[in-house]
N, C-alpha and C. Protein backbone atom coordinates (compact mmCIF):
# COMPACT_ATOMS: atom_id res chain seq x y z
N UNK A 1 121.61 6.20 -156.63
CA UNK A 1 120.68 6.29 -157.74
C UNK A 1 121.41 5.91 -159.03
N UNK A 2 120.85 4.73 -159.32
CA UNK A 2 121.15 4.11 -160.93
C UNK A 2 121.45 5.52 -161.90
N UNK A 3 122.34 5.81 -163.00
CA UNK A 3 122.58 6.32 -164.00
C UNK A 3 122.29 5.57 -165.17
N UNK A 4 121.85 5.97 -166.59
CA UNK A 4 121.54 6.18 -167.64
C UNK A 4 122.47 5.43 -168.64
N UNK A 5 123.00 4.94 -169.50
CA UNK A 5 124.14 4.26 -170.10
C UNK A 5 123.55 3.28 -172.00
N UNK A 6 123.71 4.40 -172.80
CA UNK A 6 123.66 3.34 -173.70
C UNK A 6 124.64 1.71 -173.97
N UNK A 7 124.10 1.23 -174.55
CA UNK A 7 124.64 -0.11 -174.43
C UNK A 7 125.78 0.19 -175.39
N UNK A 8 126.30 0.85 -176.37
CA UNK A 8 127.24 0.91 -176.78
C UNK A 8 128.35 1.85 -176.55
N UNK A 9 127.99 2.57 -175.33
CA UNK A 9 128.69 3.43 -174.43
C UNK A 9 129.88 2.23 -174.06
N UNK A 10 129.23 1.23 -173.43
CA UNK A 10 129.80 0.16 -172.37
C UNK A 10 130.34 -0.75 -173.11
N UNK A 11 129.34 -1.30 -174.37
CA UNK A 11 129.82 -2.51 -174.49
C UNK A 11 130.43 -2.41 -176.18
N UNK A 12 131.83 -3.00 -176.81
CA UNK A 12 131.63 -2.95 -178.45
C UNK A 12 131.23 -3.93 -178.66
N UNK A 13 130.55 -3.84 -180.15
CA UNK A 13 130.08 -5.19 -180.68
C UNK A 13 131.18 -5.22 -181.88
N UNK A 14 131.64 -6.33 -181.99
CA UNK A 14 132.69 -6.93 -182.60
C UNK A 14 132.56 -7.48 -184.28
N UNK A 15 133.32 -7.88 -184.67
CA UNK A 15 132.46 -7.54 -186.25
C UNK A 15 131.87 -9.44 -186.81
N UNK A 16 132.50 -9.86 -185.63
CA UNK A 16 131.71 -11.06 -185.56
C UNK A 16 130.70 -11.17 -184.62
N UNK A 17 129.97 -10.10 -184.10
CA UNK A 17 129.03 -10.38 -183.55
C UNK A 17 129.16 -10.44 -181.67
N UNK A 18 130.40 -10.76 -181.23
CA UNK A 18 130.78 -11.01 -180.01
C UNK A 18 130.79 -9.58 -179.17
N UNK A 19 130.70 -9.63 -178.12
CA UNK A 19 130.83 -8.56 -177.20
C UNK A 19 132.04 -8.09 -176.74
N UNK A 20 132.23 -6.96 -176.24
CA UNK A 20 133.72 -6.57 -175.39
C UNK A 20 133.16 -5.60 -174.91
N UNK A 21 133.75 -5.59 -173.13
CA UNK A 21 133.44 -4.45 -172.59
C UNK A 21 134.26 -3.22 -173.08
N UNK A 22 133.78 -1.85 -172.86
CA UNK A 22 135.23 -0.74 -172.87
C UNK A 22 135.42 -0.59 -171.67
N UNK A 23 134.95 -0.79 -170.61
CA UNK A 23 135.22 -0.86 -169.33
C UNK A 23 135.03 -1.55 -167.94
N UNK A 24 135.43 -1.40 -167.37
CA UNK A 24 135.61 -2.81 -166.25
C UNK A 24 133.80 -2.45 -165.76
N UNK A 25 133.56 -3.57 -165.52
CA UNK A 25 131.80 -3.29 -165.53
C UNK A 25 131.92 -4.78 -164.12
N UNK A 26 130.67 -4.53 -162.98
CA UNK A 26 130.46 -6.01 -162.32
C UNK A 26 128.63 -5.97 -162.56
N UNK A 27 128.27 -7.22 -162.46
CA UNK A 27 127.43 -7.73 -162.85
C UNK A 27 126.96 -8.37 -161.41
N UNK A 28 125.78 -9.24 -160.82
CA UNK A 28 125.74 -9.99 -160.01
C UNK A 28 126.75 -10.49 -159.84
N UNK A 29 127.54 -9.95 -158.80
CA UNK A 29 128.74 -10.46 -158.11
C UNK A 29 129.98 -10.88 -158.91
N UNK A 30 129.74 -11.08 -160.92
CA UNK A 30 131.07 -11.26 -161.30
C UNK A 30 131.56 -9.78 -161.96
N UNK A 31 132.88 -9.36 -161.97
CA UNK A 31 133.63 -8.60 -162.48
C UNK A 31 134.58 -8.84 -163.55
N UNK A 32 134.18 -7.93 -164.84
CA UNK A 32 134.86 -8.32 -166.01
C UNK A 32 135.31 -6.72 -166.76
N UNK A 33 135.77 -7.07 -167.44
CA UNK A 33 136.18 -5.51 -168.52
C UNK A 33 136.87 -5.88 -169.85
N UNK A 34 137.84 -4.94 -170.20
CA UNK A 34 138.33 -4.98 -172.04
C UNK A 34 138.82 -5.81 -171.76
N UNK A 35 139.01 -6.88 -172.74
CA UNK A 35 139.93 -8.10 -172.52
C UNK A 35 139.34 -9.41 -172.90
N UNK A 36 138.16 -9.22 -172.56
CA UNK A 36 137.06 -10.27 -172.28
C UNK A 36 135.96 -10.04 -173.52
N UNK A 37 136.02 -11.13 -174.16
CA UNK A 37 134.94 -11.09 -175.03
C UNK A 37 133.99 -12.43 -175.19
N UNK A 38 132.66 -12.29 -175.57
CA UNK A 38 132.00 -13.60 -175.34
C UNK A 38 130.37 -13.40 -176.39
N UNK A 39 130.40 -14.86 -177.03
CA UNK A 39 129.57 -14.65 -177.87
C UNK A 39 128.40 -14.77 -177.69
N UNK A 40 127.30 -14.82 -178.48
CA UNK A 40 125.81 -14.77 -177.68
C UNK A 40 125.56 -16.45 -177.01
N UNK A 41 124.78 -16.17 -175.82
CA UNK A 41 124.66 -17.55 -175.61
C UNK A 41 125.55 -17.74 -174.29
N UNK A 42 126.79 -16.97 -173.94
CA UNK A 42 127.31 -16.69 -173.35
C UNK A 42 127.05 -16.12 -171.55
N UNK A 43 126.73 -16.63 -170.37
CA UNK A 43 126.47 -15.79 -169.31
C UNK A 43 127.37 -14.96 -168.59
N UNK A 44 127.51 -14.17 -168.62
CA UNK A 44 128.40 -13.80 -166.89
C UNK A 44 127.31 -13.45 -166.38
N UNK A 45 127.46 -13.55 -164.99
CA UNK A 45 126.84 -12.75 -163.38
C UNK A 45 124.97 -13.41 -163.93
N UNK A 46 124.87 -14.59 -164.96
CA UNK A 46 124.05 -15.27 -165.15
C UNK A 46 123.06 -13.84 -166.18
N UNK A 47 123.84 -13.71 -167.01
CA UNK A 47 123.06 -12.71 -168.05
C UNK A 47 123.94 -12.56 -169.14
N UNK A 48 123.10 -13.23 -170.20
CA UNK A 48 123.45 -13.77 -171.89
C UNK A 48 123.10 -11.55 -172.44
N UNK A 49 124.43 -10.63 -172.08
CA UNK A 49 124.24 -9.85 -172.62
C UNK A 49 123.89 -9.32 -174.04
N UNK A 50 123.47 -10.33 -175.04
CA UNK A 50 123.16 -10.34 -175.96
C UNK A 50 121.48 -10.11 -176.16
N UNK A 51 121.19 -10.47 -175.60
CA UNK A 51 119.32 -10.66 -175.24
C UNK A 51 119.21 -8.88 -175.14
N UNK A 52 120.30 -8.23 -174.39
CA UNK A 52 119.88 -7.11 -173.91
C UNK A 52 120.49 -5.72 -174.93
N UNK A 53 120.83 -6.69 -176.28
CA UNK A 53 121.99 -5.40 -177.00
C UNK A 53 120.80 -4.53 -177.77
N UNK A 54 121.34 -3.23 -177.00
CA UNK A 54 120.77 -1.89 -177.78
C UNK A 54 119.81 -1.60 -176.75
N UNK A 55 119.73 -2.09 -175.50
CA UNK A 55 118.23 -1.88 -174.37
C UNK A 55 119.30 -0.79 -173.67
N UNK A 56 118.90 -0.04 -172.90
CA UNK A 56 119.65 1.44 -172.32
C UNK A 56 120.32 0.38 -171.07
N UNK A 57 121.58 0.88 -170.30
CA UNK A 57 121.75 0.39 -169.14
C UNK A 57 121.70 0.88 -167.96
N UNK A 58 120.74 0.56 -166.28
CA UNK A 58 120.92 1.56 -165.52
C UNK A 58 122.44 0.66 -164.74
N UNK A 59 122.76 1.90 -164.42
CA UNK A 59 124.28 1.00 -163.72
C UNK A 59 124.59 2.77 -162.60
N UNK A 60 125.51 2.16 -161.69
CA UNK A 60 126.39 3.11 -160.86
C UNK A 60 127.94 3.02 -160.81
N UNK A 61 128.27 4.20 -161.07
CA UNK A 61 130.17 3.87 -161.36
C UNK A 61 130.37 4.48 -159.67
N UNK A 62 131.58 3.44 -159.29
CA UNK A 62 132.35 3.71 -158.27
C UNK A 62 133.37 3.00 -159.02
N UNK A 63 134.35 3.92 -158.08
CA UNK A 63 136.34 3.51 -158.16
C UNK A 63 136.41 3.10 -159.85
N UNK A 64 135.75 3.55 -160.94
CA UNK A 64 135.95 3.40 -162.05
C UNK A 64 135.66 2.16 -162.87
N UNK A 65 134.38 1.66 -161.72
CA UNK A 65 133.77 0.10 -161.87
C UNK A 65 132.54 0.67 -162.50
N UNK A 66 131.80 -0.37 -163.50
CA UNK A 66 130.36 0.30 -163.34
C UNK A 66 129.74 -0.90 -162.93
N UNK A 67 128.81 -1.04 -162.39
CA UNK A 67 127.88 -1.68 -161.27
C UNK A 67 127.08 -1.65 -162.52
N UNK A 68 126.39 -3.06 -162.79
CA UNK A 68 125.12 -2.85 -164.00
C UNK A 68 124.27 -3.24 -163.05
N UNK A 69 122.81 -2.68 -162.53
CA UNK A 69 121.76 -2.81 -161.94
C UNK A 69 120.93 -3.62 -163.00
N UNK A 70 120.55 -3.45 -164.10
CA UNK A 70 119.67 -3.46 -164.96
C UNK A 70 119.46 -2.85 -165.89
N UNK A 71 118.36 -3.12 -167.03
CA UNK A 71 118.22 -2.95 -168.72
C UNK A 71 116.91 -2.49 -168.71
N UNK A 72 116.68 -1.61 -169.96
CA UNK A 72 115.79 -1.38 -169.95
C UNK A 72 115.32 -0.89 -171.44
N UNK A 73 114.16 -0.85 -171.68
CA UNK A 73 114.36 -0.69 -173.16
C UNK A 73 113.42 0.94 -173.02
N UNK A 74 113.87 2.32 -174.08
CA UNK A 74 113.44 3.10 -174.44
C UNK A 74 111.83 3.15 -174.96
């Protein structure tokens, strides 16, 4: 069962606008975390996380991964 996750739990927004995870997160099959930053317009796992900033996230953490299932807005 999916868990609950604000989007700024997971993700910082950068003061130019760009993304960074705070934690190792996989997406449709790609895996990314801190380190990695990318501006709008940008896909991993074929999702421009920008479209989705500030929508809640459902996701599942194993081994200290979080699994993003999907977005959703409040």
């Amino acid at each position: 069962m999916a868990n609950q996750y604000k989007f700024l739990d997971v993700f910082t927004e950068n003061q130019d606008g760009s993304l960074t995870p705070k934690r190792p997160i996989f997406v449709n099959g790609i895996s990314f975390g801190p380190g990695v930053t990318f501006q709008k317009g940008v896909a991993f796992g074929g999702i421009d996380f920008h479209l989705y900033k500030y929508w809640d996230i459902a996701a599942e953490e194993k081994d200290g991964v979080l699994n993003i299932m999907g977005f959703y807005q409040q």
